[in-house]
C-alpha atoms as a PDB file:
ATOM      1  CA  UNK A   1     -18.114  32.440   5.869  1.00  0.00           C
ATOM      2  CA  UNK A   2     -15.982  32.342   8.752  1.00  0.00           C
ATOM      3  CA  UNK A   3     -17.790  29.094  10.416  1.00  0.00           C
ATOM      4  CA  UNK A   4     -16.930  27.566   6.749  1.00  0.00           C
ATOM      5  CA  UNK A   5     -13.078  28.550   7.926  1.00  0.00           C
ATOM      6  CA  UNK A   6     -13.231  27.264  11.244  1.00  0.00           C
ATOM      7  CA  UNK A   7     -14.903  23.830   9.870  1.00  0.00           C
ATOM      8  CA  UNK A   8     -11.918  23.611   7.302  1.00  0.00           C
ATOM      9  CA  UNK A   9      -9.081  24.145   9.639  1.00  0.00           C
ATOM     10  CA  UNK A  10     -10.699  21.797  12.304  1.00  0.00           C
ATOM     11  CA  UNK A  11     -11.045  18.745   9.333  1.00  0.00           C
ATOM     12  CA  UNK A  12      -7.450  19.762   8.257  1.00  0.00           C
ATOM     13  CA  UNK A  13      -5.671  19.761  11.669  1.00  0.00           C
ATOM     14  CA  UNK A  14      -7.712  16.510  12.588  1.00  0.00           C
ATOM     15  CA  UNK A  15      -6.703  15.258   8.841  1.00  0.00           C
ATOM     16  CA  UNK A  16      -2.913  16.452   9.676  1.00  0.00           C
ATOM     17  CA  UNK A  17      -2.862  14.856  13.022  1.00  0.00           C
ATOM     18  CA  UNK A  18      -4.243  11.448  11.685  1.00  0.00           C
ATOM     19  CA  UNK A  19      -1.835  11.438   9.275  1.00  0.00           C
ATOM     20  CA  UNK A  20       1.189  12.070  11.610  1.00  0.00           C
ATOM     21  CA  UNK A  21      -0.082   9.138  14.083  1.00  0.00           C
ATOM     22  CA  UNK A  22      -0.146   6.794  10.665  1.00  0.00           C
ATOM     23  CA  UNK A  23       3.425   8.287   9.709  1.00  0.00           C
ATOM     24  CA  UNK A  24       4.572   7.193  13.618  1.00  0.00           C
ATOM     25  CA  UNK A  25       3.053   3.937  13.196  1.00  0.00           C
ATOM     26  CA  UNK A  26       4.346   2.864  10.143  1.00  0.00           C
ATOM     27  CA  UNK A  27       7.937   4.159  10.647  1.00  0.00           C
ATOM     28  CA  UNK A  28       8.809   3.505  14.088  1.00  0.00           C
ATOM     29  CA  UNK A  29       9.461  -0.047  13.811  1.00  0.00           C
ATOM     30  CA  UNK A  30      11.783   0.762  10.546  1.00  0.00           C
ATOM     31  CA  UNK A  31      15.374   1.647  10.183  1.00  0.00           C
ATOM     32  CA  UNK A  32      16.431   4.511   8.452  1.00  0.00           C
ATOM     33  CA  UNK A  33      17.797   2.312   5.234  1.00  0.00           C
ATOM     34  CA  UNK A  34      16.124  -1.492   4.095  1.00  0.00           C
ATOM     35  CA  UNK A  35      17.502  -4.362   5.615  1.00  0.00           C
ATOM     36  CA  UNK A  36      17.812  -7.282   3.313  1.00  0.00           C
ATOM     37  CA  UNK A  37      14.871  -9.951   3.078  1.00  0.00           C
ATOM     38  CA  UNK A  38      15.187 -13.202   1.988  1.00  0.00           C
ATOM     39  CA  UNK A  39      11.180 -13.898   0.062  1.00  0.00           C
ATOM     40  CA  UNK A  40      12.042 -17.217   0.718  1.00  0.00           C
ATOM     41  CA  UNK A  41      12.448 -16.806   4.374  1.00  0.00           C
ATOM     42  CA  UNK A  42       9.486 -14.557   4.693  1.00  0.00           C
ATOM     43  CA  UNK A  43       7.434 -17.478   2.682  1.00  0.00           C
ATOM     44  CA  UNK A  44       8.421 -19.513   5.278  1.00  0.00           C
ATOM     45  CA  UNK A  45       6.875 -17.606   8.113  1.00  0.00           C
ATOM     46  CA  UNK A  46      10.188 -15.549   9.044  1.00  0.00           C
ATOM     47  CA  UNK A  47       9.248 -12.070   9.269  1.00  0.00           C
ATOM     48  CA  UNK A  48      11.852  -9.376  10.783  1.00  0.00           C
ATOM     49  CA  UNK A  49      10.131  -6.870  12.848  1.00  0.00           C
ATOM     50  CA  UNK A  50      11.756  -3.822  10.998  1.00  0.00           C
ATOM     51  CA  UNK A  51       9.604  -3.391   8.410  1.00  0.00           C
ATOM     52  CA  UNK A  52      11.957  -1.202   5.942  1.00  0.00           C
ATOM     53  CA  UNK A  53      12.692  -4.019   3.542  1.00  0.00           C
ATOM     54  CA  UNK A  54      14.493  -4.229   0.420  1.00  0.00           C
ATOM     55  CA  UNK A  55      14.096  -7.634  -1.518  1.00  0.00           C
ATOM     56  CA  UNK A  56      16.476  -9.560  -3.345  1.00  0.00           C
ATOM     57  CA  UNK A  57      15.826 -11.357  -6.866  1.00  0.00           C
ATOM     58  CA  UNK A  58      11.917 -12.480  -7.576  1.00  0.00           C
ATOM     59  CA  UNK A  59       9.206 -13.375  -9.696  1.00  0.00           C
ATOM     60  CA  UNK A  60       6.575 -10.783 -10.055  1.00  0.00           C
ATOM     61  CA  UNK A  61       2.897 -12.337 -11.215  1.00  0.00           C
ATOM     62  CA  UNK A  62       1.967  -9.136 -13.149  1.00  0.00           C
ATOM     63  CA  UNK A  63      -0.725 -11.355 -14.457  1.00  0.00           C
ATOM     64  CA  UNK A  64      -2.791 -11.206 -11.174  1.00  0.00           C
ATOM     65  CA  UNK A  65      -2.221  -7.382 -10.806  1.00  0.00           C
ATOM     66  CA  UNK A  66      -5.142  -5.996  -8.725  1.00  0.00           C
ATOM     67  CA  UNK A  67      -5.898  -2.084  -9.732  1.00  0.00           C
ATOM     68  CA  UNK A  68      -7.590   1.253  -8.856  1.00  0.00           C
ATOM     69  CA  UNK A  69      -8.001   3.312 -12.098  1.00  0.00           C
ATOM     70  CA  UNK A  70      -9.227   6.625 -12.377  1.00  0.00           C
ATOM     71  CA  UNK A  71     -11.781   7.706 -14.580  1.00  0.00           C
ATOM     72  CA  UNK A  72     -13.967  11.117 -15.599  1.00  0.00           C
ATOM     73  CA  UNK A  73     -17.841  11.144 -15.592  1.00  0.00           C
ATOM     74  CA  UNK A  74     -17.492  11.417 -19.283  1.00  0.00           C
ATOM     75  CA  UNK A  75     -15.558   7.805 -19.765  1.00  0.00           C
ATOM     76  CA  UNK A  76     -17.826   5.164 -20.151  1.00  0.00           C
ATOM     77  CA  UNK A  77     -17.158   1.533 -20.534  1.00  0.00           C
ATOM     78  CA  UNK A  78     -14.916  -0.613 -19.329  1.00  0.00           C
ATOM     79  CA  UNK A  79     -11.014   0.545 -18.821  1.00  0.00           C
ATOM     80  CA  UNK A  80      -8.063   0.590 -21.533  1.00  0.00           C
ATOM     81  CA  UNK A  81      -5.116   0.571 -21.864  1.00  0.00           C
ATOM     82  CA  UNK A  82      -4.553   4.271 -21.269  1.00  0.00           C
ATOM     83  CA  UNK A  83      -6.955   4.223 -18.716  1.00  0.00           C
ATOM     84  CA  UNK A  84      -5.088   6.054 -15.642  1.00  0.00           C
ATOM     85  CA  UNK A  85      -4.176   4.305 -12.583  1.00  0.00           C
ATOM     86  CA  UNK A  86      -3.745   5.597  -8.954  1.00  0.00           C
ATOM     87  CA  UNK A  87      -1.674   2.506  -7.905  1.00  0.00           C
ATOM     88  CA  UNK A  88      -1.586  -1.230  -8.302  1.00  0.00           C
ATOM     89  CA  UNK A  89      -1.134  -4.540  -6.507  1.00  0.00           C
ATOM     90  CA  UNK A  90       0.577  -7.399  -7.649  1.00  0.00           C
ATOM     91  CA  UNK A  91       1.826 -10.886  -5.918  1.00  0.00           C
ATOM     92  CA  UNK A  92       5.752 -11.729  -5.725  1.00  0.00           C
ATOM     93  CA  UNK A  93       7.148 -14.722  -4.684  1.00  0.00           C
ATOM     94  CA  UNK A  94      10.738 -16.010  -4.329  1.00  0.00           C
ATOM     95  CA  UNK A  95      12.675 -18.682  -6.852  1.00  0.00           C
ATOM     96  CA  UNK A  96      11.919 -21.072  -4.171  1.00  0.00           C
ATOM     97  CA  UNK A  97       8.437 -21.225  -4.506  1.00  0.00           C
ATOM     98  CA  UNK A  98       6.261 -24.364  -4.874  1.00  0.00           C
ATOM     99  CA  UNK A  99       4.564 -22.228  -8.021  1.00  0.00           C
ATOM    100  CA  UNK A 100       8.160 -21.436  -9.690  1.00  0.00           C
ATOM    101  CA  UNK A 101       9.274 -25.077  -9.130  1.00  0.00           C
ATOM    102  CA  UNK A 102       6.348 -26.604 -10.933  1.00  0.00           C
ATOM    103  CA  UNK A 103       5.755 -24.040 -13.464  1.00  0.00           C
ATOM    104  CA  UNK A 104       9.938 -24.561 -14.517  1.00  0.00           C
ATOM    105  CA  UNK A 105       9.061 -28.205 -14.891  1.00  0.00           C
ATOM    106  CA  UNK A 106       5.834 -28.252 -16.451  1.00  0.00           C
ATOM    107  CA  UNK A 107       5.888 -28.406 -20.656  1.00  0.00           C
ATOM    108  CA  UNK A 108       3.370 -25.516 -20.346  1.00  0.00           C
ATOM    109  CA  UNK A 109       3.252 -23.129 -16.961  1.00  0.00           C
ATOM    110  CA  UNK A 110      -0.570 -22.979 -18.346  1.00  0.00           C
ATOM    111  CA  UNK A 111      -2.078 -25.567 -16.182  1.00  0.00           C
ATOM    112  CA  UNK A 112       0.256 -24.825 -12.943  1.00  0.00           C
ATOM    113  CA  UNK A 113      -1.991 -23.340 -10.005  1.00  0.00           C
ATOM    114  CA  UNK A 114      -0.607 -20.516  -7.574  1.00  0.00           C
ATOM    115  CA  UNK A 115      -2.091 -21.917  -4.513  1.00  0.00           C
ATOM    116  CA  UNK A 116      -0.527 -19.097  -1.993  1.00  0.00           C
ATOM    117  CA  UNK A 117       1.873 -16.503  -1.788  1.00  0.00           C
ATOM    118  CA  UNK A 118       3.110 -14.162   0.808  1.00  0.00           C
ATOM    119  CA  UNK A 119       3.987 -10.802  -0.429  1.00  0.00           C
ATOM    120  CA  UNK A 120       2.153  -8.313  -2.188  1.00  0.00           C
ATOM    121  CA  UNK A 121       3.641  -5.280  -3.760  1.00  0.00           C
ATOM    122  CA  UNK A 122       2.121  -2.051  -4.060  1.00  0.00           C
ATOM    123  CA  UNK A 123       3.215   0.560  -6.719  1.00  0.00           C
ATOM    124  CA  UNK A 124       2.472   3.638  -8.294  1.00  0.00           C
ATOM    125  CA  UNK A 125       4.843   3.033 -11.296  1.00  0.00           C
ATOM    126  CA  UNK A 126       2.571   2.247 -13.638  1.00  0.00           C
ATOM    127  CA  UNK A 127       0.673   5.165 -14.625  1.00  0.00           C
ATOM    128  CA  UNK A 128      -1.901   3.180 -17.630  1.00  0.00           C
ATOM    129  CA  UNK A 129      -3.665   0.241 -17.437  1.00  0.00           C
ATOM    130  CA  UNK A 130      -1.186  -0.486 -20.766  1.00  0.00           C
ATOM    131  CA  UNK A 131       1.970   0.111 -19.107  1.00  0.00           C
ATOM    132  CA  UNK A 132       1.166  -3.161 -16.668  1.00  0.00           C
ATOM    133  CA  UNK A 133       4.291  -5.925 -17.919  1.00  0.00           C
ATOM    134  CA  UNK A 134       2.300  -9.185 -18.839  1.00  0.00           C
ATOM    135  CA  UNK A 135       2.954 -13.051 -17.205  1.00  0.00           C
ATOM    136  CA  UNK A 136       5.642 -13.208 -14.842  1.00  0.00           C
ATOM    137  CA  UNK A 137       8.582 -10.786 -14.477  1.00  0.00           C
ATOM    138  CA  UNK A 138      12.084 -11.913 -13.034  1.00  0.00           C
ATOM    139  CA  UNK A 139      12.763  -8.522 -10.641  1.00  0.00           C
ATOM    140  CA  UNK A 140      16.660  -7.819  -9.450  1.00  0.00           C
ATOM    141  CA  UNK A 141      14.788  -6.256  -6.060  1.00  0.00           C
ATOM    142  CA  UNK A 142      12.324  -4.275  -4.928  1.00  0.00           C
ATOM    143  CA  UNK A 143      12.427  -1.463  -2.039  1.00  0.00           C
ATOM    144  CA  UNK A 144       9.488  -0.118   0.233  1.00  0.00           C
ATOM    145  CA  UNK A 145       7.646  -0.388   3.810  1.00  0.00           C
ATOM    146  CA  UNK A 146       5.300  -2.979   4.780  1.00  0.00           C
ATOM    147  CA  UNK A 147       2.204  -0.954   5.748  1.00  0.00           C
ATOM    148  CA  UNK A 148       0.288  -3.604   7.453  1.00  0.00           C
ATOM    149  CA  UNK A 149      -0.022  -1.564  10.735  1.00  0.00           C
ATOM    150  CA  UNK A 150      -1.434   1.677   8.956  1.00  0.00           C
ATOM    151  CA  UNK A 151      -3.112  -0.012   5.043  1.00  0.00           C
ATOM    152  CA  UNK A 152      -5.043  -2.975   3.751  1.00  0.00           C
ATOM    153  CA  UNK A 153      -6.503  -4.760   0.990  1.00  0.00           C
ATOM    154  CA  UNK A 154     -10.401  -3.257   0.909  1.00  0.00           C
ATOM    155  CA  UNK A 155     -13.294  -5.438   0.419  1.00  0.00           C
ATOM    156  CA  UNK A 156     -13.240  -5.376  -3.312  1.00  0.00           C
ATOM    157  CA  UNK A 157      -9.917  -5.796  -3.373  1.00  0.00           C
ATOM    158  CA  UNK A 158      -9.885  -8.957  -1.272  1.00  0.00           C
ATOM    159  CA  UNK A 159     -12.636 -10.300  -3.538  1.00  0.00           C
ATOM    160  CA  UNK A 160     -10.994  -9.901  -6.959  1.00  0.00           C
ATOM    161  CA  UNK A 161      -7.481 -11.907  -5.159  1.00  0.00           C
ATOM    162  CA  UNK A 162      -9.728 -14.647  -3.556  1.00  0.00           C
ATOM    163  CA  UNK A 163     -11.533 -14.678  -7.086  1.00  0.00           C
ATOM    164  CA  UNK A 164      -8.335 -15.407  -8.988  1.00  0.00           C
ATOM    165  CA  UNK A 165      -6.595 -17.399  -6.003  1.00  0.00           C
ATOM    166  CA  UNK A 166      -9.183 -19.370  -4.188  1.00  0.00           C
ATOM    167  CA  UNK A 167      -8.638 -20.562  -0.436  1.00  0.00           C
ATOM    168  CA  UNK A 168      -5.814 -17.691  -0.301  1.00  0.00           C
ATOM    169  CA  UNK A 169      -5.884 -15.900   3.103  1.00  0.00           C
ATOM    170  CA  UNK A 170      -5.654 -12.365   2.319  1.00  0.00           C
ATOM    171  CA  UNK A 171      -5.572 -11.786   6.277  1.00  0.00           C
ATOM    172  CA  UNK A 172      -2.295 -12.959   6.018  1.00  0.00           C
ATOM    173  CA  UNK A 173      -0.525 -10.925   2.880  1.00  0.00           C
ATOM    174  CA  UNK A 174       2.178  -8.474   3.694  1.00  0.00           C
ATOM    175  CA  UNK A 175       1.632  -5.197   1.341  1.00  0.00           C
ATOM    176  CA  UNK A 176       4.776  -3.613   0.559  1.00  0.00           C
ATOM    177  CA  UNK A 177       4.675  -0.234  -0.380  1.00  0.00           C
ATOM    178  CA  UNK A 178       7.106  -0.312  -3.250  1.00  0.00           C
ATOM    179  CA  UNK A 179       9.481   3.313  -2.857  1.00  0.00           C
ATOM    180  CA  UNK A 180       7.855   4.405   0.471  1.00  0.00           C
ATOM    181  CA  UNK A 181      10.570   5.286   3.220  1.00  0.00           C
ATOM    182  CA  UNK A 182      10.182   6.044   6.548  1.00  0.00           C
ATOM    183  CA  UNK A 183       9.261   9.360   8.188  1.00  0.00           C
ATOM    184  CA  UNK A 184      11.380  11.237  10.596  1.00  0.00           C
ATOM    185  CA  UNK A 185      10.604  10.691  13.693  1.00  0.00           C
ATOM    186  CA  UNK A 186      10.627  14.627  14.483  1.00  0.00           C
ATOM    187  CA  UNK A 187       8.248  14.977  11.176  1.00  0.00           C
ATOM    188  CA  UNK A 188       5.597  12.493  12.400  1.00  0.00           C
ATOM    189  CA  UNK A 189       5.536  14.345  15.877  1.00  0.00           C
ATOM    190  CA  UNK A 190       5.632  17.753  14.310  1.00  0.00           C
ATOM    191  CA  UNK A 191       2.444  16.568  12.393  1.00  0.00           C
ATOM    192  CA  UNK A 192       0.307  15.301  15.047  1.00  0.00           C
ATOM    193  CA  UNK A 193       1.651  18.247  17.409  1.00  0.00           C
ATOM    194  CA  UNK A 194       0.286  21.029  14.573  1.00  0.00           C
ATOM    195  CA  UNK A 195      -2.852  19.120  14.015  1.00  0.00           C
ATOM    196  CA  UNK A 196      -3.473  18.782  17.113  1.00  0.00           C
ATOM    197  CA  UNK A 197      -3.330  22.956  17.716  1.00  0.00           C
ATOM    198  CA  UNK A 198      -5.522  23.409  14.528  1.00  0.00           C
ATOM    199  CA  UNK A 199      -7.841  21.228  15.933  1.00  0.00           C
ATOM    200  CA  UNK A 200      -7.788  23.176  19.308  1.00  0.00           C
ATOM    201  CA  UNK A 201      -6.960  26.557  18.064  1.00  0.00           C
ATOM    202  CA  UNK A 202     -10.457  25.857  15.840  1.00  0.00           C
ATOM    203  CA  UNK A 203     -12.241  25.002  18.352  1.00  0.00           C
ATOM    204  CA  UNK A 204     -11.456  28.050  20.712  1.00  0.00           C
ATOM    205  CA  UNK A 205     -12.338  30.387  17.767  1.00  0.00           C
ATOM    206  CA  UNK A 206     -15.354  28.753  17.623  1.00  0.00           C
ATOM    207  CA  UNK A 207     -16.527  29.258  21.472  1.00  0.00           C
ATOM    208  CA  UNK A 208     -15.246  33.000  21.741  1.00  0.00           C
ATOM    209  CA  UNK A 209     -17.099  33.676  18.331  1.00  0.00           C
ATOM    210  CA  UNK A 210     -20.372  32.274  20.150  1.00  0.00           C
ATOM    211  CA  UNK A 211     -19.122  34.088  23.547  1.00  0.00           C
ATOM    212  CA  UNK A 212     -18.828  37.597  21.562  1.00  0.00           C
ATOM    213  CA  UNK A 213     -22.160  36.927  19.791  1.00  0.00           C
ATOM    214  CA  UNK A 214     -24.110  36.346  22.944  1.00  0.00           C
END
């Protein structure tokens, strides 16, 4: 029983740590409010290193939304509408856009391809599979982190986007996490600086226990 306790507070204080270092990463390069990014800008290669970012007016492709549902080992089948979701991904690009241009001339936006885009966001907003808006979406602004440095698309993910959007370089999307702000500085530290003395404070049980039962 008590090696069971020292094996759970040595995963939690190396689980606590890890998640303090990704906390550093992925707030030390942000201010403590969102700057202002022009999609436009950013879709032409202009990226601001301070990656707390609130976006101005957009077009959100809800159609090519990109999911991770949740589902008990009594559901079978494929998911539904009320089918729960953990979070979502789903492309934005600005009014600018090559896409927007041509789909605003077209008769029909049917038979206009989205060749590339820049941006994706992530959200947890959407708690169904029904609750997902259909089309396109005009969007006043959106506000989160870009967690490049700490997240990424996985490989099924990647596959499902290159599926819908072929020749798109997923490599190069920048995920914004859509509500996510960044972590105190002090908070990060104080993470990694407790996990760090589970970890050890674990692993010092562990010896003396051996020691005394020698």
């Amino acid at each position: 029983m008590i090696f069971r306790i020292q094996i759970a507070a040595l995963i939690g204080g190396a689980m606590l740590a890890f998640f303090g270092v990704q906390e550093y990463r992925v707030s030390s390069s942000a201010t403590v409010g969102p700057i202002e990014v022009d999609l436009a800008a950013v879709e032409k290669g202009e990226v601001d290193e301070n990656n707390h970012w609130r976006l101005g007016e957009h077009i959100a492709i809800y159609g090519a939304c990109v999911y991770q549902y949740r589902q008990s080992k009594y559901e079978t089948g494929e998911p539904g509408p009320s089918t729960k979701l953990d979070y979502c991904y789903y492309p934005v690009v600005s009014f600018d856009h090559p896409f927007i241009q041509q789909f605003g001339e077209a008769e029909s936006g049917a038979d206009v391809p989205l060749n590339d885009f820049r941006v994706l966001v992530k959200t947890k907003k959407y708690d169904t599979l029904g609750s997902i808006p259909d089309g396109l979406g005009n969007q006043d602004s959106v506000q989160g982190l870009v967690v490049n440095l700490i997240s990424g698309l996985d490989s099924e993910e990647k596959e499902l986007f290159t599926g819908s959007f072929p020749g798109l370089d997923t490599d190069k999307l920048l995920l914004l996490e859509e509500g996510r702000a960044p972590a105190p500085i002090g908070k990060s530290l104080g993470m990694i600086g407790g996990g760090l003395a589970l970890v050890l404070g674990s692993v010092l049980w562990f010896f003396r226990g051996a020691s005394d039962a020698a």
